[in-house]
PDB file of N, CA and C in Angstrom:
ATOM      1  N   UNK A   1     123.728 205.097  51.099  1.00  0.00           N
ATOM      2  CA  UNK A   1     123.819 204.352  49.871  1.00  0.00           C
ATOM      3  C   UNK A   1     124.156 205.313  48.742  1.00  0.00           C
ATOM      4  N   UNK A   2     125.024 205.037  47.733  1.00  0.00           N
ATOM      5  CA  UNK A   2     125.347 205.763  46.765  1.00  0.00           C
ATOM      6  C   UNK A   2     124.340 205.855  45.763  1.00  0.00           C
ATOM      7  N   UNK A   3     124.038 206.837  45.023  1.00  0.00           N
ATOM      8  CA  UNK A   3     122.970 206.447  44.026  1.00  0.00           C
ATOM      9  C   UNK A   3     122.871 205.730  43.291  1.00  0.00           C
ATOM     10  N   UNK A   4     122.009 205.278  42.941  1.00  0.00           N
ATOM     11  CA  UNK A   4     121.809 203.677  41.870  1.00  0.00           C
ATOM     12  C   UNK A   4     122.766 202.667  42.356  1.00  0.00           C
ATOM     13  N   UNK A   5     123.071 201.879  43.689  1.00  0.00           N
ATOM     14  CA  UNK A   5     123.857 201.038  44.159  1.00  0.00           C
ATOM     15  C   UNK A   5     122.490 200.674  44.605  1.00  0.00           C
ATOM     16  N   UNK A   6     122.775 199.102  44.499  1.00  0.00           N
ATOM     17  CA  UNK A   6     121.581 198.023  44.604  1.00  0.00           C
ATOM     18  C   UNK A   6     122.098 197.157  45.654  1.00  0.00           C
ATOM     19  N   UNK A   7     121.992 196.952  47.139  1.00  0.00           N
ATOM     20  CA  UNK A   7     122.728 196.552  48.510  1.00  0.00           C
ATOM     21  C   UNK A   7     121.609 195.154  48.447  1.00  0.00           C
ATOM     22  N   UNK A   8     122.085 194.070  48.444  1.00  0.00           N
ATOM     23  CA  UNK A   8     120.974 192.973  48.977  1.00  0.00           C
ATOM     24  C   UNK A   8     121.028 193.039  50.647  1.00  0.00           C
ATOM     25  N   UNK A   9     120.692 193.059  51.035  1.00  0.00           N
ATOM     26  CA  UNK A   9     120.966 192.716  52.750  1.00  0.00           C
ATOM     27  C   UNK A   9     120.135 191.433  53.199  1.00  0.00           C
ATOM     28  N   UNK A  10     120.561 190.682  53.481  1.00  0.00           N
ATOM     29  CA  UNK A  10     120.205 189.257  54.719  1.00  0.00           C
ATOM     30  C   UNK A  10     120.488 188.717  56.009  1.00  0.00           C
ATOM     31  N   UNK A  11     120.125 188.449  56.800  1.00  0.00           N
ATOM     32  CA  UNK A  11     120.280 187.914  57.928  1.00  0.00           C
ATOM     33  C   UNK A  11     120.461 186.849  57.797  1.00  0.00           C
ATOM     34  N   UNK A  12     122.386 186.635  57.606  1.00  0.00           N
ATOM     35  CA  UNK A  12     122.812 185.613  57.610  1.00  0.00           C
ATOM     36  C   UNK A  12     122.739 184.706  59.308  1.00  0.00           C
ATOM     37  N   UNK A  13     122.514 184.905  59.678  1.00  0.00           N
ATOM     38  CA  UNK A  13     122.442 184.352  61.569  1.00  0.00           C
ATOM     39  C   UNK A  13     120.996 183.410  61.288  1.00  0.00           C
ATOM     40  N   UNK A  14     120.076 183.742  60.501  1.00  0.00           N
ATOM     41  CA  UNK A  14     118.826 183.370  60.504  1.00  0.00           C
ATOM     42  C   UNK A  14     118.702 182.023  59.424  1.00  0.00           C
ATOM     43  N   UNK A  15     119.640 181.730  58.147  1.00  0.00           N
ATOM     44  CA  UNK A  15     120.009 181.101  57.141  1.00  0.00           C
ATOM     45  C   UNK A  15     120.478 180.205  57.549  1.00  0.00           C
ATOM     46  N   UNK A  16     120.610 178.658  57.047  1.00  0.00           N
ATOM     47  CA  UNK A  16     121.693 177.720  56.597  1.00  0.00           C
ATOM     48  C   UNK A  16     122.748 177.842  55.681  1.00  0.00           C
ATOM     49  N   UNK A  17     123.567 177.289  55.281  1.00  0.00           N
ATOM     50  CA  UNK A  17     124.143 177.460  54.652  1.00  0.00           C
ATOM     51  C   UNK A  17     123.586 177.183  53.120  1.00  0.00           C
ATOM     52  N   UNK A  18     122.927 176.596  53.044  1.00  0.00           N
ATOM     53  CA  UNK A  18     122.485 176.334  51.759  1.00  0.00           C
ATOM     54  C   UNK A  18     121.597 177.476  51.131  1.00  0.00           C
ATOM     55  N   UNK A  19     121.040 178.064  52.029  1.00  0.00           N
ATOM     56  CA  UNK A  19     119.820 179.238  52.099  1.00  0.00           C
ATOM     57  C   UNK A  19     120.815 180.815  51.732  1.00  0.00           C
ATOM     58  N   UNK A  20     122.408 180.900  52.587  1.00  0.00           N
ATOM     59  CA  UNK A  20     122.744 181.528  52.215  1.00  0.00           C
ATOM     60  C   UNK A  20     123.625 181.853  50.423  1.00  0.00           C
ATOM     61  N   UNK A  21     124.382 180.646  50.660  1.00  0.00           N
ATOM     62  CA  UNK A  21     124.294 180.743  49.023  1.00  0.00           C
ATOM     63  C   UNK A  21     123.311 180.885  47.679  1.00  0.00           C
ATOM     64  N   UNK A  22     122.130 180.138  48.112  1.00  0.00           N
ATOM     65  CA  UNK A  22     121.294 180.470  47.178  1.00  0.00           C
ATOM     66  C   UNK A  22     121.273 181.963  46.883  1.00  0.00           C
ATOM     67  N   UNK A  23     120.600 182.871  48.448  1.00  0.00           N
ATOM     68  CA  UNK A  23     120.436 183.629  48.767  1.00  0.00           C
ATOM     69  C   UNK A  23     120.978 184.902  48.068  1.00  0.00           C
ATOM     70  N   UNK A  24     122.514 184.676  48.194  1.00  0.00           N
ATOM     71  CA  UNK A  24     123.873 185.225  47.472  1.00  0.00           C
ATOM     72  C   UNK A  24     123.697 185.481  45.964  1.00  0.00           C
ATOM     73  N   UNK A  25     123.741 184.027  45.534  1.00  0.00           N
ATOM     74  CA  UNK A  25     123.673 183.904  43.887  1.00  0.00           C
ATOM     75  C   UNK A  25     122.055 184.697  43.030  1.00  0.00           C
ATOM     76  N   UNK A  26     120.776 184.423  44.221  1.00  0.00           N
ATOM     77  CA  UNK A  26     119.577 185.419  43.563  1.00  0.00           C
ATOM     78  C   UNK A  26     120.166 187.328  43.706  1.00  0.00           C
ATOM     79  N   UNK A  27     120.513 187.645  44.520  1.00  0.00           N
ATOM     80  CA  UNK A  27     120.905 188.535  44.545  1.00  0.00           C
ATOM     81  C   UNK A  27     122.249 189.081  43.581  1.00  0.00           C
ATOM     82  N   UNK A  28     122.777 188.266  42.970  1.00  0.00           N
ATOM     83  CA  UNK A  28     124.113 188.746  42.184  1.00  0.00           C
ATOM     84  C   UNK A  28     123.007 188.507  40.665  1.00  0.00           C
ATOM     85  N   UNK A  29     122.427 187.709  40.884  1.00  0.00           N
ATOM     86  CA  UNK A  29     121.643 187.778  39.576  1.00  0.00           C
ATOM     87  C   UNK A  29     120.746 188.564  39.054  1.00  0.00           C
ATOM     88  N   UNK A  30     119.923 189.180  40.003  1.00  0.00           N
ATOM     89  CA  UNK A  30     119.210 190.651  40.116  1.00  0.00           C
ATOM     90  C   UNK A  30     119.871 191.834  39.967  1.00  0.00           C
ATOM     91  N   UNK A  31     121.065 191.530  40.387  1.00  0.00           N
ATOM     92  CA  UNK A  31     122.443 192.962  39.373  1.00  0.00           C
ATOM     93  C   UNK A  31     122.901 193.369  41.160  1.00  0.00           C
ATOM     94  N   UNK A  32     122.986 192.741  42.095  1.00  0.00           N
ATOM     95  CA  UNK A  32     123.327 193.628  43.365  1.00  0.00           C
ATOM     96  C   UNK A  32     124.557 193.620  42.718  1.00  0.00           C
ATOM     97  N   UNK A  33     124.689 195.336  43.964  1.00  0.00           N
ATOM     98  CA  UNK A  33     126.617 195.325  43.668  1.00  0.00           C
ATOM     99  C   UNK A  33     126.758 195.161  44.822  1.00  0.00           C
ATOM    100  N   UNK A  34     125.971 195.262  45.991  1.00  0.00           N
ATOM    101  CA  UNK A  34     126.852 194.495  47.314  1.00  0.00           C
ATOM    102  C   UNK A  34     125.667 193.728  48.201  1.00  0.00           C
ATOM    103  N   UNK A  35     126.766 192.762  48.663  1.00  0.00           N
ATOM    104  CA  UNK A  35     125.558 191.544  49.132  1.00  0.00           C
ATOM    105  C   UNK A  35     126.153 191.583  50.551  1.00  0.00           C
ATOM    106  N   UNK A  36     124.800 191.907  51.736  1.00  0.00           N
ATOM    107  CA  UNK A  36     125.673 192.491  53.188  1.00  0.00           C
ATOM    108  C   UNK A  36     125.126 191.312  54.088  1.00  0.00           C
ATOM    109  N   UNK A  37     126.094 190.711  54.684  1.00  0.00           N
ATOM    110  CA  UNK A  37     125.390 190.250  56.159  1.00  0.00           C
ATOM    111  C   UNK A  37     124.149 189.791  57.093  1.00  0.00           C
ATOM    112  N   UNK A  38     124.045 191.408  57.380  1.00  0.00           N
ATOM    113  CA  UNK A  38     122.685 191.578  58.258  1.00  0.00           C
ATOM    114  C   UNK A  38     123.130 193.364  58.736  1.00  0.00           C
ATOM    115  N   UNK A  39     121.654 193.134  59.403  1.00  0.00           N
ATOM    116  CA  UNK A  39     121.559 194.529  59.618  1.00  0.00           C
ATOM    117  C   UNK A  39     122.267 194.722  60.992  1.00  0.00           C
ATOM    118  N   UNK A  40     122.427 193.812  61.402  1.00  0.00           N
ATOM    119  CA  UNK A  40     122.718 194.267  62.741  1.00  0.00           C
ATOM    120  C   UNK A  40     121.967 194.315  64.102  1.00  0.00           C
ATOM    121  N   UNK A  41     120.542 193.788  63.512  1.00  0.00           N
ATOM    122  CA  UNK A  41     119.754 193.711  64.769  1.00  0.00           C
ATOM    123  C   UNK A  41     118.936 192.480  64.831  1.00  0.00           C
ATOM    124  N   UNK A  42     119.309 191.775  64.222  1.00  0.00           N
ATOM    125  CA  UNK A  42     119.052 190.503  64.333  1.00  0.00           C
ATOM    126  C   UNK A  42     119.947 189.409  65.920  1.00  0.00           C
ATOM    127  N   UNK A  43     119.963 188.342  65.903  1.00  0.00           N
ATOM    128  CA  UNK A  43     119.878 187.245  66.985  1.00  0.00           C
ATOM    129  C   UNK A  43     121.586 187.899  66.485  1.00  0.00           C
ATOM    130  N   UNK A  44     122.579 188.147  65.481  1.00  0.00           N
ATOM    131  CA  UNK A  44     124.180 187.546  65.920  1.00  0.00           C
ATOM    132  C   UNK A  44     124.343 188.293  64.729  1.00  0.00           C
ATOM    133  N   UNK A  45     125.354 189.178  64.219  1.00  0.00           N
ATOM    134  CA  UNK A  45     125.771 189.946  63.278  1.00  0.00           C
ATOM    135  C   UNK A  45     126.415 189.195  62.465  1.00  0.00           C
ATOM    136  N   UNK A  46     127.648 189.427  61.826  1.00  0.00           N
ATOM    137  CA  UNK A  46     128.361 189.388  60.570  1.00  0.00           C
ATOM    138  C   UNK A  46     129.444 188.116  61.396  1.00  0.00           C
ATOM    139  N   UNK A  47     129.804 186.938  60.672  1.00  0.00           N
ATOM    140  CA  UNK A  47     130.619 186.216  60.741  1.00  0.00           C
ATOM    141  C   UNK A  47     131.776 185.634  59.584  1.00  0.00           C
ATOM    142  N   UNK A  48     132.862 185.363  60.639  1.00  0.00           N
ATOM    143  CA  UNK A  48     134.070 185.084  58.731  1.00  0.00           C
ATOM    144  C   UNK A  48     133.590 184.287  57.811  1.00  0.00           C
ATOM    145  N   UNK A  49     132.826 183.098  58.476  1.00  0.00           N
ATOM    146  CA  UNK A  49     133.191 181.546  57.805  1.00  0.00           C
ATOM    147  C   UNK A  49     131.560 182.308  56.612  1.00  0.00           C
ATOM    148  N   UNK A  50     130.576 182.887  57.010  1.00  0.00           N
ATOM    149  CA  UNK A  50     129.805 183.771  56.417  1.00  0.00           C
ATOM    150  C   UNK A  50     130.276 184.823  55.117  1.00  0.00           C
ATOM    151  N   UNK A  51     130.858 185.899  55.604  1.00  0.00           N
ATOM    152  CA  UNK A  51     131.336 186.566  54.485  1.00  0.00           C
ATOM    153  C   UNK A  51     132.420 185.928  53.770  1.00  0.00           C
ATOM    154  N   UNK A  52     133.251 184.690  53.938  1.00  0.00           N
ATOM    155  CA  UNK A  52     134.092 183.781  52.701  1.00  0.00           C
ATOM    156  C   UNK A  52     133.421 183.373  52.380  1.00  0.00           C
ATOM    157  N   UNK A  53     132.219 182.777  52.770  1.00  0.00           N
ATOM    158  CA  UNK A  53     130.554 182.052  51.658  1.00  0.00           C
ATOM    159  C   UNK A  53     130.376 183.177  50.765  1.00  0.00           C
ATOM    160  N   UNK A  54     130.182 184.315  51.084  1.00  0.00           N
ATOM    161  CA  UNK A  54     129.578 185.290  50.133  1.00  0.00           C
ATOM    162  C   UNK A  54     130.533 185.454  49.089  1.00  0.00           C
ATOM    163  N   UNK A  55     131.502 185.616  49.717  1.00  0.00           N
ATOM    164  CA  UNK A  55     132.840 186.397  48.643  1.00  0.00           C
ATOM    165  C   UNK A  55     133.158 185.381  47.294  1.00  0.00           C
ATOM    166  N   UNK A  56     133.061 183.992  48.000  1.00  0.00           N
ATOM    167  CA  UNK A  56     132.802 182.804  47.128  1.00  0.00           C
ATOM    168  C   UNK A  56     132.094 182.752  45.858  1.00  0.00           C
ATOM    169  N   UNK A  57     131.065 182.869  46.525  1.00  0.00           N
ATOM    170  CA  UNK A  57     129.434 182.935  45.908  1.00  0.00           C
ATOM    171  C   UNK A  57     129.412 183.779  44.713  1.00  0.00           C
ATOM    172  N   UNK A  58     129.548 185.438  45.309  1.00  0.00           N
ATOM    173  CA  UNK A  58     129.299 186.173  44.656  1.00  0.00           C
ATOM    174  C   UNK A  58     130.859 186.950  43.497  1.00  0.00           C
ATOM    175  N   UNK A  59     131.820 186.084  43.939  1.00  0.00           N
ATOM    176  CA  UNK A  59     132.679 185.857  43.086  1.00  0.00           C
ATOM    177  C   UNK A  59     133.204 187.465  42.919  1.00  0.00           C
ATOM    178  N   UNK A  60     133.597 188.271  41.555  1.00  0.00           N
ATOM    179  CA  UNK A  60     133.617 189.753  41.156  1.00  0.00           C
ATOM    180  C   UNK A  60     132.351 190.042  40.627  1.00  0.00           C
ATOM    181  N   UNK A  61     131.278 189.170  40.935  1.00  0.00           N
ATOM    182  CA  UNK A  61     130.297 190.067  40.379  1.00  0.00           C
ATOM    183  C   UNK A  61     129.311 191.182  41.203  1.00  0.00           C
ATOM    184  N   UNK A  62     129.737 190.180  42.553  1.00  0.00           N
ATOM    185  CA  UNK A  62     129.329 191.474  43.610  1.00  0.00           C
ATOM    186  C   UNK A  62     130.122 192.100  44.669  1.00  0.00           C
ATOM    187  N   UNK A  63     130.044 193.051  45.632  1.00  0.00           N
ATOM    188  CA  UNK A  63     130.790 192.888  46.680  1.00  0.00           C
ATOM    189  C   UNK A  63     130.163 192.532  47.489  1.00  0.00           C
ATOM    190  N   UNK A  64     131.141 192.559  48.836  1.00  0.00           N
ATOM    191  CA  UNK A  64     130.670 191.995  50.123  1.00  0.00           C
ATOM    192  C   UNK A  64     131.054 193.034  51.136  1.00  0.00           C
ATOM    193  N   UNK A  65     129.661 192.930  51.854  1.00  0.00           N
ATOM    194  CA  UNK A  65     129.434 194.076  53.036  1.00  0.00           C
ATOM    195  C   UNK A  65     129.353 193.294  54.622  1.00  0.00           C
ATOM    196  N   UNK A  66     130.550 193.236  55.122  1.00  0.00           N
ATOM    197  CA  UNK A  66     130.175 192.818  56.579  1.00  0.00           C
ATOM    198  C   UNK A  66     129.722 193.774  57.571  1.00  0.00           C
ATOM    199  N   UNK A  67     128.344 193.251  58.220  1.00  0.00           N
ATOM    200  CA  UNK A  67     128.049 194.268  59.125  1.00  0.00           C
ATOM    201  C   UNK A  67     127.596 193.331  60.195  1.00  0.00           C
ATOM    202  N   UNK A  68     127.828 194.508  61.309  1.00  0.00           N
ATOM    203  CA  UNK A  68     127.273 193.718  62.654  1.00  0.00           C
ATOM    204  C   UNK A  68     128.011 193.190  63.660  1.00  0.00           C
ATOM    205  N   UNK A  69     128.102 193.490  65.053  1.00  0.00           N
ATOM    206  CA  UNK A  69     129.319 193.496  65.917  1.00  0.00           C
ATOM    207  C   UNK A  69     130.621 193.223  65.447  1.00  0.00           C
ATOM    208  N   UNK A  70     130.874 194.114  64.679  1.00  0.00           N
ATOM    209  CA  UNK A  70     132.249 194.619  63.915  1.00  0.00           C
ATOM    210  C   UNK A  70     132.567 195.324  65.160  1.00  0.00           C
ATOM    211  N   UNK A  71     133.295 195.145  66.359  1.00  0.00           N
ATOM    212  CA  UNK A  71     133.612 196.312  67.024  1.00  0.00           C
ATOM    213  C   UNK A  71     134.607 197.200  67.351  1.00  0.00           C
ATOM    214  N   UNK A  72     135.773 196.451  66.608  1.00  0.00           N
ATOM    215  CA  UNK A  72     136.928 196.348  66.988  1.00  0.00           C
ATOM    216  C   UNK A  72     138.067 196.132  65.718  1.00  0.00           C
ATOM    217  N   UNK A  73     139.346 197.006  65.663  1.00  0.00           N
ATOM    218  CA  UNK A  73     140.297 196.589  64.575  1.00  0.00           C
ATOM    219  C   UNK A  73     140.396 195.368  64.189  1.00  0.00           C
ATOM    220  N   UNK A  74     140.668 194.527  65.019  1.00  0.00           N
ATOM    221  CA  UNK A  74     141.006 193.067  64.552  1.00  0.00           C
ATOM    222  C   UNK A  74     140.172 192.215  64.168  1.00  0.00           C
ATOM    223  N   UNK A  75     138.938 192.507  64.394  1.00  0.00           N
ATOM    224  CA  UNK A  75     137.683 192.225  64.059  1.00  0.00           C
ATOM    225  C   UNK A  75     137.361 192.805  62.452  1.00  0.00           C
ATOM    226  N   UNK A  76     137.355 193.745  62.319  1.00  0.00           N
ATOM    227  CA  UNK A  76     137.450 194.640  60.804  1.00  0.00           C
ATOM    228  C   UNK A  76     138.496 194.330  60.197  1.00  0.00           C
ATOM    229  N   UNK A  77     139.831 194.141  60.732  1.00  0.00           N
ATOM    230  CA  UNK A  77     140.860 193.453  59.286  1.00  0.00           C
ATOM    231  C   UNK A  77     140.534 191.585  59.133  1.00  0.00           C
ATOM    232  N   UNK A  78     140.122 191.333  60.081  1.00  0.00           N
ATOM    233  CA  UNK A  78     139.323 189.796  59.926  1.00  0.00           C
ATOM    234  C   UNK A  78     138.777 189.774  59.030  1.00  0.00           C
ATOM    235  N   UNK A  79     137.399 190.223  59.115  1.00  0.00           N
ATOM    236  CA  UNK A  79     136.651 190.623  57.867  1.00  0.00           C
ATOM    237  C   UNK A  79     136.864 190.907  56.672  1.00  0.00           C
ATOM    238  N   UNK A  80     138.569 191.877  56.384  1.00  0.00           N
ATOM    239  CA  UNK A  80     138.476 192.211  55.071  1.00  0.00           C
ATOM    240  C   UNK A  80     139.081 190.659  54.773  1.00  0.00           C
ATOM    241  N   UNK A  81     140.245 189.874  55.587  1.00  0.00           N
ATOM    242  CA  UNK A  81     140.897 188.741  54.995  1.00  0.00           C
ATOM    243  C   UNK A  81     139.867 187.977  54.811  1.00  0.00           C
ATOM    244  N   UNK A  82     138.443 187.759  55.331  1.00  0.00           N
ATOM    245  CA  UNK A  82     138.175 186.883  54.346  1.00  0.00           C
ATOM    246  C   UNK A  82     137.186 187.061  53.385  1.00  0.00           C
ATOM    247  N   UNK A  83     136.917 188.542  53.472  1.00  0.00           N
ATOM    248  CA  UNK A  83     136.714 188.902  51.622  1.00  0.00           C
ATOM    249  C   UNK A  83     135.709 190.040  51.567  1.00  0.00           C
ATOM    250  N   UNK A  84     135.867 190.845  52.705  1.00  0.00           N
ATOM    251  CA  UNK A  84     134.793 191.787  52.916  1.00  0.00           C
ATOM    252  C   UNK A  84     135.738 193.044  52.088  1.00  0.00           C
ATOM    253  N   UNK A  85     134.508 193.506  51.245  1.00  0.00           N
ATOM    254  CA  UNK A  85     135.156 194.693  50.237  1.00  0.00           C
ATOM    255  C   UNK A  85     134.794 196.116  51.151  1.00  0.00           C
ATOM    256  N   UNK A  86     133.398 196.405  52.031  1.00  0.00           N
ATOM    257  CA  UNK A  86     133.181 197.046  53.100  1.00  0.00           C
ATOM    258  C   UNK A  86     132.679 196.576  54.321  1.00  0.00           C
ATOM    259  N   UNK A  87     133.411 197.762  55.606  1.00  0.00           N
ATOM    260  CA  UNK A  87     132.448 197.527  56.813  1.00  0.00           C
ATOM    261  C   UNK A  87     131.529 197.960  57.395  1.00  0.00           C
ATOM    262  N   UNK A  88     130.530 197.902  57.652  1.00  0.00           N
ATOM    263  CA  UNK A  88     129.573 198.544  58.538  1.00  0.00           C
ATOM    264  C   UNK A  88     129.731 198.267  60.056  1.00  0.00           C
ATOM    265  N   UNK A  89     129.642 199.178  60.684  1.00  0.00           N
ATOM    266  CA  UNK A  89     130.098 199.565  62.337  1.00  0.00           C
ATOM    267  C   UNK A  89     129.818 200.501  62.830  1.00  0.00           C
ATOM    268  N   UNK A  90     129.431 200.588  63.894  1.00  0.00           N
ATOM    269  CA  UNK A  90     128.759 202.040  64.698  1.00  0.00           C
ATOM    270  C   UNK A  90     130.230 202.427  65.255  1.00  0.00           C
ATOM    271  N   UNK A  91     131.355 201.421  65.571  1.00  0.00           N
ATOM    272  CA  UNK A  91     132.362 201.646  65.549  1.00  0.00           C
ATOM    273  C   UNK A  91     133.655 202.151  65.057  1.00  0.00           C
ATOM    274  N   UNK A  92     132.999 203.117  64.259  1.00  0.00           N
ATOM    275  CA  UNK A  92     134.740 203.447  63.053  1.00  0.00           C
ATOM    276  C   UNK A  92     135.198 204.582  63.572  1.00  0.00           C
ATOM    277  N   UNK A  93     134.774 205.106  64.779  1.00  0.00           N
ATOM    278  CA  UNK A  93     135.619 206.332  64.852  1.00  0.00           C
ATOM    279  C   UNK A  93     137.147 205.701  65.481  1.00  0.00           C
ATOM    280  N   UNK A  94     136.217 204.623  66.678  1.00  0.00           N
ATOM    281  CA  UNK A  94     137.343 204.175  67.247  1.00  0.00           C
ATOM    282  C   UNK A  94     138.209 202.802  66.588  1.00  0.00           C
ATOM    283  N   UNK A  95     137.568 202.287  65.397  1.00  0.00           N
ATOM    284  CA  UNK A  95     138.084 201.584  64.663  1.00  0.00           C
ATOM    285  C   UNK A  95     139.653 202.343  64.102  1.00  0.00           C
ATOM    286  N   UNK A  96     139.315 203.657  63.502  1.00  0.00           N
ATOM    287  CA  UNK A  96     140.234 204.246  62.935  1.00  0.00           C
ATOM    288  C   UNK A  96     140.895 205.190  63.598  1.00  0.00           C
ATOM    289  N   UNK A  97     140.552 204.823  65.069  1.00  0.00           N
ATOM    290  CA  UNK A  97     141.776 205.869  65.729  1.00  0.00           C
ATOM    291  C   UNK A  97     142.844 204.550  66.000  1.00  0.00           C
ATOM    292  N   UNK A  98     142.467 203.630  66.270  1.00  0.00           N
ATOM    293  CA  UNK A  98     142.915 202.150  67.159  1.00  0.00           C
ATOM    294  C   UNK A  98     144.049 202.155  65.873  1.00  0.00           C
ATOM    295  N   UNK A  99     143.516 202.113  64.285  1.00  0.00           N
ATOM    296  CA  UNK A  99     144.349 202.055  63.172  1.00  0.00           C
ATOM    297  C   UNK A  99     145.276 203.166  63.364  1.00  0.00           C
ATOM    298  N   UNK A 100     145.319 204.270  63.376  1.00  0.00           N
ATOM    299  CA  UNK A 100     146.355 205.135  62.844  1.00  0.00           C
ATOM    300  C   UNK A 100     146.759 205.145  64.371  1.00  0.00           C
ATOM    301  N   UNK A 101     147.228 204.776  65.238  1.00  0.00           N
ATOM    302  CA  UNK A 101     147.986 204.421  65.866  1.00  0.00           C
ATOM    303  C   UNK A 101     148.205 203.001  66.590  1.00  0.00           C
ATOM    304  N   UNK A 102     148.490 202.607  65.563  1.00  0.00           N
ATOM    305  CA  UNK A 102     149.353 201.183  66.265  1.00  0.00           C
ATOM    306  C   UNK A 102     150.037 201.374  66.028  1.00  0.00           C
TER     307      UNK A 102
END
């Protein structure tokens, strides 16, 4: 974490949808600058139709952190199209070898 960066993190897998927007909007209102997913060890990681709720939600006032069986390139440019500003992945070495050569 960068210093003084304020990360909300949730377990979106665990939420409704209604729970996650709320969720979203208390956290952009408390000053987060990035509102993430999940950690990753929960029941199901990071999903699209999920981080376009957030990106929604939290509009430019926050970003959006997808994390969680990210494993794969196409999986990580998924994510950024639908509005992920970062990724979290145990995967980026081979994320970014898979990138600089296609």
């Amino acid at each position: 974490m960068v210093c003084g960066q304020r990360d909300f993190v949730y377990e979106t897998c665990l939420l409704d949808n209604s729970e996650k927007e709320k969720a979203c909007e208390l956290a952009v209102a408390a000053g987060a600058d990035f509102v993430k997913t999940s950690t990753g060890f929960s029941t199901q990681g990071a999903l699209l139709e999920d981080v376009a709720l957030m990106k929604r939600v939290a509009g430019d006032k926050a970003k959006v952190k997808a994390a969680g069986g990210i494993k794969d390139l196409n999986m990580a440019k998924a994510m950024i199209d639908a509005g992920a500003d970062r990724i979290g992945t145990s995967s980026g070495a081979k994320i970014i070898r898979k990138y600089l050569h296609q």
